[in-house]
C-alpha atoms as a PDB file:
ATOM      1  CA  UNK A   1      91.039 213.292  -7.639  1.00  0.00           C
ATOM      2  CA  UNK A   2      88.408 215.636  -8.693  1.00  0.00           C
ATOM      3  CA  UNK A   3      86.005 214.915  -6.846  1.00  0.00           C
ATOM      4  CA  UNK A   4      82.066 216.144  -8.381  1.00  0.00           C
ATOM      5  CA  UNK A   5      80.439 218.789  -6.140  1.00  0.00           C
ATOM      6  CA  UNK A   6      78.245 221.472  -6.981  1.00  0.00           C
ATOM      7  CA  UNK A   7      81.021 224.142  -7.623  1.00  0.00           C
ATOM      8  CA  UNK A   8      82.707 221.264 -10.096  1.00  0.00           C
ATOM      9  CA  UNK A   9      78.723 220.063 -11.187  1.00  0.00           C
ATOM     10  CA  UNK A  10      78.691 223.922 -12.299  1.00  0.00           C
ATOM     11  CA  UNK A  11      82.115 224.809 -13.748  1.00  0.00           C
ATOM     12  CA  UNK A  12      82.074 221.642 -16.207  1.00  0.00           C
ATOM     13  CA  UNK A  13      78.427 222.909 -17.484  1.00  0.00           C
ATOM     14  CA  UNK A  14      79.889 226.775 -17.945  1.00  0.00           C
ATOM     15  CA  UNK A  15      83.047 225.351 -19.478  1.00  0.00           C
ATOM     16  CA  UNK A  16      80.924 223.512 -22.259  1.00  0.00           C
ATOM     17  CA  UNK A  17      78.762 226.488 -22.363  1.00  0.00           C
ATOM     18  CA  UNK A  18      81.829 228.515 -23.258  1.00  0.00           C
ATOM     19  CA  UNK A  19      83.007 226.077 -26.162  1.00  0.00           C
ATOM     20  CA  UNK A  20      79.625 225.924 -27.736  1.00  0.00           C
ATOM     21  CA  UNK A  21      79.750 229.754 -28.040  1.00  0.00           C
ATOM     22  CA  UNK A  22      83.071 229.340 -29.557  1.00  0.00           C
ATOM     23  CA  UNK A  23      83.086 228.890 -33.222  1.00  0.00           C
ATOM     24  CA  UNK A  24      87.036 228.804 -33.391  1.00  0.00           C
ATOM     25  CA  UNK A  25      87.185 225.593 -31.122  1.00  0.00           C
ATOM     26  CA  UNK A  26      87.530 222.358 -33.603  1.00  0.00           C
ATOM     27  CA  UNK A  27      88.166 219.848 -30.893  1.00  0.00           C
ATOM     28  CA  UNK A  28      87.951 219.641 -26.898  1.00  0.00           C
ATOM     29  CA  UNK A  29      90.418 217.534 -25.040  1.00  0.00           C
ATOM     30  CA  UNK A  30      88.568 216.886 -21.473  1.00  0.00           C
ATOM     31  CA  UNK A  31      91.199 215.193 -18.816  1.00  0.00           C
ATOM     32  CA  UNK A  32      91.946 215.289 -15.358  1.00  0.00           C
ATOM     33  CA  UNK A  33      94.489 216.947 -13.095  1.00  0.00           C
ATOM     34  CA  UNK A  34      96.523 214.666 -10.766  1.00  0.00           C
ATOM     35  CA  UNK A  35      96.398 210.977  -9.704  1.00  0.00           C
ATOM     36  CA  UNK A  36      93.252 210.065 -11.791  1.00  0.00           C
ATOM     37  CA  UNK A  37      90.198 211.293 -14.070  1.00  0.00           C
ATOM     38  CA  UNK A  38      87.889 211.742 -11.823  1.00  0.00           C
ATOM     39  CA  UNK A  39      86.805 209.877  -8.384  1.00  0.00           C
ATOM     40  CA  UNK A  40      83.318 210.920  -8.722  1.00  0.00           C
ATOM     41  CA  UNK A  41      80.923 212.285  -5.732  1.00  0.00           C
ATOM     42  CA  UNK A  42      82.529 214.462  -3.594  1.00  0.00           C
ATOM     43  CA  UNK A  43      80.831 212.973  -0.342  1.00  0.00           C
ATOM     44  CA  UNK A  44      82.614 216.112   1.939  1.00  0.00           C
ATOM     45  CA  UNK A  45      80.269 217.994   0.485  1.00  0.00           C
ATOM     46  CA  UNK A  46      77.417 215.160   0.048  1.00  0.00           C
ATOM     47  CA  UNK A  47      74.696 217.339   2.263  1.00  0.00           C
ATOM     48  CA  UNK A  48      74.493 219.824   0.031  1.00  0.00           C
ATOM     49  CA  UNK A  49      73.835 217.289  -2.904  1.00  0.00           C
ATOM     50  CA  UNK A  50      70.813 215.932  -1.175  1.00  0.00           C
ATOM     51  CA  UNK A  51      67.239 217.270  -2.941  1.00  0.00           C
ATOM     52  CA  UNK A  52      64.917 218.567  -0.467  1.00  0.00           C
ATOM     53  CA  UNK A  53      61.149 217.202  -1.823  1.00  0.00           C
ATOM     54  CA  UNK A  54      62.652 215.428  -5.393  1.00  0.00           C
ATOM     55  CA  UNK A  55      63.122 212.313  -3.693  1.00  0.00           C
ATOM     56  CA  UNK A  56      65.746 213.240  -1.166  1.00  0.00           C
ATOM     57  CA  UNK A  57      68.320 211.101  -2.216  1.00  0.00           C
ATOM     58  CA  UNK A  58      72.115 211.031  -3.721  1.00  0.00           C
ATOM     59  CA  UNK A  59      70.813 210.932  -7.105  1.00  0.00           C
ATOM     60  CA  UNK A  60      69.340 214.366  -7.171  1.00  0.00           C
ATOM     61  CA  UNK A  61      73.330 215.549  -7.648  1.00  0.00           C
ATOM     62  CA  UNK A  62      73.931 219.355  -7.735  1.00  0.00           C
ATOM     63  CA  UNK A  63      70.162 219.641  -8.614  1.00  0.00           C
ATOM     64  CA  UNK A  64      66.818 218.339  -9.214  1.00  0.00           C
ATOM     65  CA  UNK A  65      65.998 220.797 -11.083  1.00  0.00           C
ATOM     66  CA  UNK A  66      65.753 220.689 -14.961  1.00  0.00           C
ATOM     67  CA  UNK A  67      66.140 225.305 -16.039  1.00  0.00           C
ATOM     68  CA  UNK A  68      64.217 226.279 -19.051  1.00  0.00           C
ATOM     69  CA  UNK A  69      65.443 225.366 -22.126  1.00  0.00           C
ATOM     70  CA  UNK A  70      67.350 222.226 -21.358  1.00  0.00           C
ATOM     71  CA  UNK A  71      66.215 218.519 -21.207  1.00  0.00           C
ATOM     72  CA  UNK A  72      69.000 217.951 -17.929  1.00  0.00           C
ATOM     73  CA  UNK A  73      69.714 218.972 -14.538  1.00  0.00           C
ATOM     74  CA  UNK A  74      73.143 220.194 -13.630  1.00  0.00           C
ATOM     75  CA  UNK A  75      74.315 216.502 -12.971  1.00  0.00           C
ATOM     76  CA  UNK A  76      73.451 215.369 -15.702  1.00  0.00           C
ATOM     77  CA  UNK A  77      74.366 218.506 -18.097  1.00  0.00           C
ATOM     78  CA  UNK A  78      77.916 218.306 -16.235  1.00  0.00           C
ATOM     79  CA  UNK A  79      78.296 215.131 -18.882  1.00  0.00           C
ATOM     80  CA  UNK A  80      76.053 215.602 -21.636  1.00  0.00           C
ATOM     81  CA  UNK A  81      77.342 219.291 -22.792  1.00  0.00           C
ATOM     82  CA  UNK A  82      79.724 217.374 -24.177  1.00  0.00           C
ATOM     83  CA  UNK A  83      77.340 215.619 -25.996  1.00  0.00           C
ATOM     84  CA  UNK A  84      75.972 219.088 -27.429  1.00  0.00           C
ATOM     85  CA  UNK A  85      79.254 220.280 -28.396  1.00  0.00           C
ATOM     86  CA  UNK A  86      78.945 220.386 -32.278  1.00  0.00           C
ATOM     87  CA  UNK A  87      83.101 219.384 -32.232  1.00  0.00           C
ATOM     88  CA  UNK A  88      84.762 215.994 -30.976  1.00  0.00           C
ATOM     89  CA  UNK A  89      85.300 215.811 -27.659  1.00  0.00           C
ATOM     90  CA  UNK A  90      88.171 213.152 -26.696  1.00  0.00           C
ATOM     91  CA  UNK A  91      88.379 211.967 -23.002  1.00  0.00           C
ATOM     92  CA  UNK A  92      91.993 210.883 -21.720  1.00  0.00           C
ATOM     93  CA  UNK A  93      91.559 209.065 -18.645  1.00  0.00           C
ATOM     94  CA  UNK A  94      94.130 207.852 -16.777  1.00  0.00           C
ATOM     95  CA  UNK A  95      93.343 206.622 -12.635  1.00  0.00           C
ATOM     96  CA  UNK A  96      90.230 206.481 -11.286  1.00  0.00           C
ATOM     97  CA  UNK A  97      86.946 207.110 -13.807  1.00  0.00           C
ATOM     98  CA  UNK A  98      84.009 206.144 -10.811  1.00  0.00           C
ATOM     99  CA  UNK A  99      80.712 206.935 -10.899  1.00  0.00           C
ATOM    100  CA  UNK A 100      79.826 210.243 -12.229  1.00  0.00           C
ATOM    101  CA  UNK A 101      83.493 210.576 -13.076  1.00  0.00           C
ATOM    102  CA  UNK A 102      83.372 207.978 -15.082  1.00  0.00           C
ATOM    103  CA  UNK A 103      79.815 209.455 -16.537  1.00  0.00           C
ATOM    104  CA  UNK A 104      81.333 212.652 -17.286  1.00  0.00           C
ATOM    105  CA  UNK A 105      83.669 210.330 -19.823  1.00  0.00           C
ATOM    106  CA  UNK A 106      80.889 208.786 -21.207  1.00  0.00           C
ATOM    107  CA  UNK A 107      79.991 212.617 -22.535  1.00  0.00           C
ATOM    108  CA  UNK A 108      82.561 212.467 -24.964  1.00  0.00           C
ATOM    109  CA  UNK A 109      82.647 211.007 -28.467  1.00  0.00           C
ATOM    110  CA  UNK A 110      86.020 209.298 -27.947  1.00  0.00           C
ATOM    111  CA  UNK A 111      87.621 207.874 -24.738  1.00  0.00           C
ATOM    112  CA  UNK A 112      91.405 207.153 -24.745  1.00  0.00           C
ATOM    113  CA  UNK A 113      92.299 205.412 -21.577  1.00  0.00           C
ATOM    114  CA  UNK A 114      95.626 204.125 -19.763  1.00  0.00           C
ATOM    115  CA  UNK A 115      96.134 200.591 -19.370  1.00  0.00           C
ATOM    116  CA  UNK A 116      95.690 200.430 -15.444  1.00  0.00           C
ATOM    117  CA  UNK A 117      93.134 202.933 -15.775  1.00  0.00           C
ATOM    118  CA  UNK A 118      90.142 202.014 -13.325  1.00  0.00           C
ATOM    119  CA  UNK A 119      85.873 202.369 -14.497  1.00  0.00           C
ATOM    120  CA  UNK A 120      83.712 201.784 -12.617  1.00  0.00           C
ATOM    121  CA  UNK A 121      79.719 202.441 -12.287  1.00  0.00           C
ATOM    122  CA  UNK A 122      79.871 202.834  -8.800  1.00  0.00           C
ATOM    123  CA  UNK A 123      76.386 204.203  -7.848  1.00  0.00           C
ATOM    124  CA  UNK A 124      75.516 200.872  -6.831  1.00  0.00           C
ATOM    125  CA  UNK A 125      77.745 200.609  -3.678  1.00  0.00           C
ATOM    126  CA  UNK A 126      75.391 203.627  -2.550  1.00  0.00           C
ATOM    127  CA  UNK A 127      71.943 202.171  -3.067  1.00  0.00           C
ATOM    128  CA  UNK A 128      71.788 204.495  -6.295  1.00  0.00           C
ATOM    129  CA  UNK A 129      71.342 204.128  -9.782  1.00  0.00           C
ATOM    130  CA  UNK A 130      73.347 206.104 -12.313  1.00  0.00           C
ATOM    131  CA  UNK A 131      72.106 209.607 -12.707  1.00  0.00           C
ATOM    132  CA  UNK A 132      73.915 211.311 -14.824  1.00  0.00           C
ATOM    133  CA  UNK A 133      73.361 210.037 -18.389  1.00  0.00           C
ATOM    134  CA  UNK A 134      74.932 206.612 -18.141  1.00  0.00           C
ATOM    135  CA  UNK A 135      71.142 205.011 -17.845  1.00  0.00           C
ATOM    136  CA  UNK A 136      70.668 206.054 -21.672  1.00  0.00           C
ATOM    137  CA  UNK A 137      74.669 206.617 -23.074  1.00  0.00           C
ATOM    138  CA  UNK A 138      76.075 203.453 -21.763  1.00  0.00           C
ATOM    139  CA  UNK A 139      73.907 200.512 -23.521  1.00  0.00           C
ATOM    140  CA  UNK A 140      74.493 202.410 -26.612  1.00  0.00           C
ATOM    141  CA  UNK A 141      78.138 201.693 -26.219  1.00  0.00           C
ATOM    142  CA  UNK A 142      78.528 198.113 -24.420  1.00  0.00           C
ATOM    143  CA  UNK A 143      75.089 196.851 -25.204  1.00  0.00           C
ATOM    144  CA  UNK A 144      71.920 196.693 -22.753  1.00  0.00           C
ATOM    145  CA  UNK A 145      73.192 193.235 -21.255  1.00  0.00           C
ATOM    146  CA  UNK A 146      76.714 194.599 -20.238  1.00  0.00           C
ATOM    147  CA  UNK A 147      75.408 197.677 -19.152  1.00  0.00           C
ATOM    148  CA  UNK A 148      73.003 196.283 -16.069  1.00  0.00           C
ATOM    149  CA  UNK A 149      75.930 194.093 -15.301  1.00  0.00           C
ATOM    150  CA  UNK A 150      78.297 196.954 -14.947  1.00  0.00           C
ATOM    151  CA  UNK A 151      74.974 198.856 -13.205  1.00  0.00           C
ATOM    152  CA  UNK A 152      73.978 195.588 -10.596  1.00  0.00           C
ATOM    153  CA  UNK A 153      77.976 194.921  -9.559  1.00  0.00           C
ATOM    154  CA  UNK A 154      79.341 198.150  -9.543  1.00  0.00           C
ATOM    155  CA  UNK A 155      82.750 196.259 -10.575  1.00  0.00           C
ATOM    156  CA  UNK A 156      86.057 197.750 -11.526  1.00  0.00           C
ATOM    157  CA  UNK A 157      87.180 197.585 -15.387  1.00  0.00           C
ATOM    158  CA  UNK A 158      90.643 198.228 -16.809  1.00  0.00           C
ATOM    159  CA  UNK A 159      91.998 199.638 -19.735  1.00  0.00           C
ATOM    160  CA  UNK A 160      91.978 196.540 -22.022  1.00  0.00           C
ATOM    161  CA  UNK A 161      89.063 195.240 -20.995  1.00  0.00           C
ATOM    162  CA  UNK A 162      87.070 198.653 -21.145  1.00  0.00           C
ATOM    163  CA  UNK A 163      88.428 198.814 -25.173  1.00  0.00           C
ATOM    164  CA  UNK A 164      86.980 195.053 -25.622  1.00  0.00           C
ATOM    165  CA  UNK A 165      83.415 195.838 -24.149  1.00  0.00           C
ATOM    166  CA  UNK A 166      82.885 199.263 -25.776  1.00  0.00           C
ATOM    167  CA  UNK A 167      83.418 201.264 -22.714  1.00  0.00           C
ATOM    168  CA  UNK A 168      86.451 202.963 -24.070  1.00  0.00           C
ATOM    169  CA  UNK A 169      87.960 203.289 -27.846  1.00  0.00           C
ATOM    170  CA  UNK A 170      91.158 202.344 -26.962  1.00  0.00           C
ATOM    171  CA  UNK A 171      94.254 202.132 -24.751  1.00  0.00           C
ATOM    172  CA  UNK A 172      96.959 204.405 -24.773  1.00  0.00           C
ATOM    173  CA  UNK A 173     100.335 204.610 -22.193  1.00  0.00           C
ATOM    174  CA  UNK A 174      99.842 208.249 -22.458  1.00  0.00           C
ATOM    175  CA  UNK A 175      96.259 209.457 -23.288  1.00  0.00           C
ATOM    176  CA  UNK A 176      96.659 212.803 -22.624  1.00  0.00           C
ATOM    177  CA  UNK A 177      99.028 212.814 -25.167  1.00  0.00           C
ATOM    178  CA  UNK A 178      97.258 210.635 -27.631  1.00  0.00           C
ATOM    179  CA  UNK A 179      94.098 212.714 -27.053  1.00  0.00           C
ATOM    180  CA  UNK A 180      96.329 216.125 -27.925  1.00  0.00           C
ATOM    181  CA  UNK A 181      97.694 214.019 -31.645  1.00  0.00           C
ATOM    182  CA  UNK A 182      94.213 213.174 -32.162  1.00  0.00           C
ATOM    183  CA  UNK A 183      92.578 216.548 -31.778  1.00  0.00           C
ATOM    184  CA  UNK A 184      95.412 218.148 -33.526  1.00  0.00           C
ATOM    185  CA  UNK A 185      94.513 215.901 -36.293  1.00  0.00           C
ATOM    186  CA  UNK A 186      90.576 216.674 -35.877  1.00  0.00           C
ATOM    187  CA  UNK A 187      91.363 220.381 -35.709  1.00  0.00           C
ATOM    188  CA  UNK A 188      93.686 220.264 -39.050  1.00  0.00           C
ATOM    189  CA  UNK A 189      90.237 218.881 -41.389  1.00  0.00           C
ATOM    190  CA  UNK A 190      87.469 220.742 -42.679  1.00  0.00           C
ATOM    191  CA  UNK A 191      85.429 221.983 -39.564  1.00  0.00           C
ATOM    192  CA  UNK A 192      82.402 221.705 -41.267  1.00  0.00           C
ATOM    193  CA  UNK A 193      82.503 218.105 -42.082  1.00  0.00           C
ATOM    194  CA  UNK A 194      83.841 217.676 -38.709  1.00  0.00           C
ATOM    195  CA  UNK A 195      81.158 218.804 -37.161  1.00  0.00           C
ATOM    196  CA  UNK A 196      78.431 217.130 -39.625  1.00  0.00           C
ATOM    197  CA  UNK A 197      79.616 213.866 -39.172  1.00  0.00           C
ATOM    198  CA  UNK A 198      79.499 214.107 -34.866  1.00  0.00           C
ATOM    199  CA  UNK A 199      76.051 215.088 -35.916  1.00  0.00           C
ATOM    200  CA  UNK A 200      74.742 212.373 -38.419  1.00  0.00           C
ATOM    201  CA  UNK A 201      76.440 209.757 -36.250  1.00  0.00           C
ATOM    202  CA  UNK A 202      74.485 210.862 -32.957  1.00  0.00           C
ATOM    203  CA  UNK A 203      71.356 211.762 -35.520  1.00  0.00           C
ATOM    204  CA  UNK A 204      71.395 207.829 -36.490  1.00  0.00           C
ATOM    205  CA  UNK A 205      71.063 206.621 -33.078  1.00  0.00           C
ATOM    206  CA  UNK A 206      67.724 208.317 -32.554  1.00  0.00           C
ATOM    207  CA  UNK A 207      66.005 208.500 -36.201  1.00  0.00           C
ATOM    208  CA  UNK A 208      64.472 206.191 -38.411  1.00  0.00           C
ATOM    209  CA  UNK A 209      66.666 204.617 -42.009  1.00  0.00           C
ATOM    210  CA  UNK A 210      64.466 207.152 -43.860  1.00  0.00           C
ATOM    211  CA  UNK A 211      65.104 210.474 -41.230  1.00  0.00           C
ATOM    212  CA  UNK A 212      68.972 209.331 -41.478  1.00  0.00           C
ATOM    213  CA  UNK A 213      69.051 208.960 -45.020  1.00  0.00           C
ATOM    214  CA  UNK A 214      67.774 212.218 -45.496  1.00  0.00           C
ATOM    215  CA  UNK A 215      69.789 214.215 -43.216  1.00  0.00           C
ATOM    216  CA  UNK A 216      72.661 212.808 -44.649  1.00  0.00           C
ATOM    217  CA  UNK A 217      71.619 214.553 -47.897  1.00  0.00           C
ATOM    218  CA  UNK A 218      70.885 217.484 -46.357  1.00  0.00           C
ATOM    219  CA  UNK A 219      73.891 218.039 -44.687  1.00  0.00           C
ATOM    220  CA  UNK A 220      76.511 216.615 -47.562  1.00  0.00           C
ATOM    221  CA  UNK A 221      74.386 218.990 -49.533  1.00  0.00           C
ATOM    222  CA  UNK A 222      75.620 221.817 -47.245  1.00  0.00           C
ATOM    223  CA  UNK A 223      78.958 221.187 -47.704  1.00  0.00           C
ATOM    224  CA  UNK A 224      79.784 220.642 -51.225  1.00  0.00           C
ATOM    225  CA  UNK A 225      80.936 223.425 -53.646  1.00  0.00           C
ATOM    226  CA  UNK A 226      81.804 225.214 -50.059  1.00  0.00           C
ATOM    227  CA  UNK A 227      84.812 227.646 -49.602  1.00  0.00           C
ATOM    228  CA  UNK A 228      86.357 224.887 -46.932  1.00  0.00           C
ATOM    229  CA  UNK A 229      85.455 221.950 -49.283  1.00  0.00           C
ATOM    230  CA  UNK A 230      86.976 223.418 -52.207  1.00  0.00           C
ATOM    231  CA  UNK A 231      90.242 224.071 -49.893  1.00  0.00           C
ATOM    232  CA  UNK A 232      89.854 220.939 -49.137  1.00  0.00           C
ATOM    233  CA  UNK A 233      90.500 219.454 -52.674  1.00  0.00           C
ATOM    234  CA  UNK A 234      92.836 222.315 -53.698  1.00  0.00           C
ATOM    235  CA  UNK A 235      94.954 221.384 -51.236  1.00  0.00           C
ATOM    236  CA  UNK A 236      95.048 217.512 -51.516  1.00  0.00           C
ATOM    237  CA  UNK A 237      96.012 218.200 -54.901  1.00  0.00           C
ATOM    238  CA  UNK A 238      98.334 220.875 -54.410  1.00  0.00           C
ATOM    239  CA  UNK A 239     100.076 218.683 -51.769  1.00  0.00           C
ATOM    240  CA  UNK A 240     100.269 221.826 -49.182  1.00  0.00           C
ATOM    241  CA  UNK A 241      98.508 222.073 -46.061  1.00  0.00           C
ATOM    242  CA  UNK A 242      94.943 223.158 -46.062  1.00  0.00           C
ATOM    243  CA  UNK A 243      93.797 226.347 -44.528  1.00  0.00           C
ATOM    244  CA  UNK A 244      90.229 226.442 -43.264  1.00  0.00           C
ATOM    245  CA  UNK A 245      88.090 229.155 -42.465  1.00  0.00           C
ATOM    246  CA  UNK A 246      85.998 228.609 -38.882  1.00  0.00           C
ATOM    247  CA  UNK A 247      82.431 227.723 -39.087  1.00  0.00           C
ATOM    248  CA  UNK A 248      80.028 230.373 -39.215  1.00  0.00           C
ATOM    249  CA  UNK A 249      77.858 230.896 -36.251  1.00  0.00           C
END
């Protein structure tokens, strides 16, 4: 069920690493092998979780630790490098999405989930609070009020319930499938305006009307007269397929 431990805590930081570095890559699919998403903590290997003088506890995940250079630890970056992606990232999540499984979801811009699917923010059945982003991503999506209520009970939410409080964008008998059209779609736009809009939208959450309105003329600014955005046009018009070059680095 792919369970969270510190070789998983690491390989799902390296992997974003990876697609960051890749200018090619105009959408990221994230889903999980086998029976479900993800379970969340991998308690065989819960020992080597615990911090040692950071408060000792099961929040301190693969580390307490925050390296140079990045505002998270390796919990926490395990869900927000998808955040930091300049591309959509589309969750498909099918089974189980539990505690930092289901916080590794909450990473991505888009979450397509199966109707039995099963959420839950479980930390609460161990004493613990969330740790791994869903403190400051979830109210953003469900609201401040639904969020401690999901926090406090720790209770279970399926797929059409998850689509009407926010928690996922909507439900899909396949979304590993759905995720694949989706990105397909993404992938076939301008990358550039792909990639401006992820980062207006998550701009606007943080700025002032005045910051937003201006980085929204900066960056349409950056696009128009463009090789891609004259492609874009041509090829509307043309009725043929466009053909993008990738972003620059």
């Amino acid at each position: 069920l792919n369970a969270l431990d510190v070789a998983m805590f690491s390989a799902l930081v390296d992997a974003g690493e990876e697609l960051k570095s890749d200018t090619s890559v105009r959408a990221v699919v994230l889903s999980g092998e086998g029976r479900g998403f993800c379970a969340g903590l991998d308690f065989s290997g819960f020992q080597s979780m615990v911090g040692e003088g950071d408060g000792g506890g099961a929040g301190s995940r693969a580390s307490g630790a925050v390296p140079e250079g990045r505002i998270t630890h390796n919990g926490q970056q395990a869900c927000w490098t998808w955040r930091e992606l300049p591309v959509p990232v589309i969750a498909a999540v099918h089974g189980v999405a539990f505690g930092g499984g289901l916080q590794v979801a909450l990473g991505a811009d888009i979450r397509l989930v199966a109707p039995d699917v099963r959420m839950s923010v479980l930390e609460i059945r161990w004493g613990i609070t969330p740790d791994m982003i869903a403190t400051q991503v979830l109210p953003t999506l469900v609201g401040p009020d639904v969020a401690k209520e999901l926090a406090w009970t720790g209770r279970e939410v399926a797929g059409e319930e998850a689509v009407r409080i926010g928690l996922a964008t909507r439900v899909c008998e396949d979304p590993h499938a759905e995720a694949m059209v989706l990105a397909e779609e993404i992938a076939s736009k301008n990358p550039a305006a792909i990639r401006g809009a992820k980062h207006l939208i998550d701009f606007s959450l943080h700025a002032t009307w005045a910051e937003g309105f201006a980085e929204e003329r900066r960056v349409i600014g950056s696009l128009i007269g463009t090789p891609n955005q004259a492609e874009a046009v041509g090829a509307y018009f043309e009725k043929r397929e466009p053909v993008f070059r990738d972003v620059e680095a």
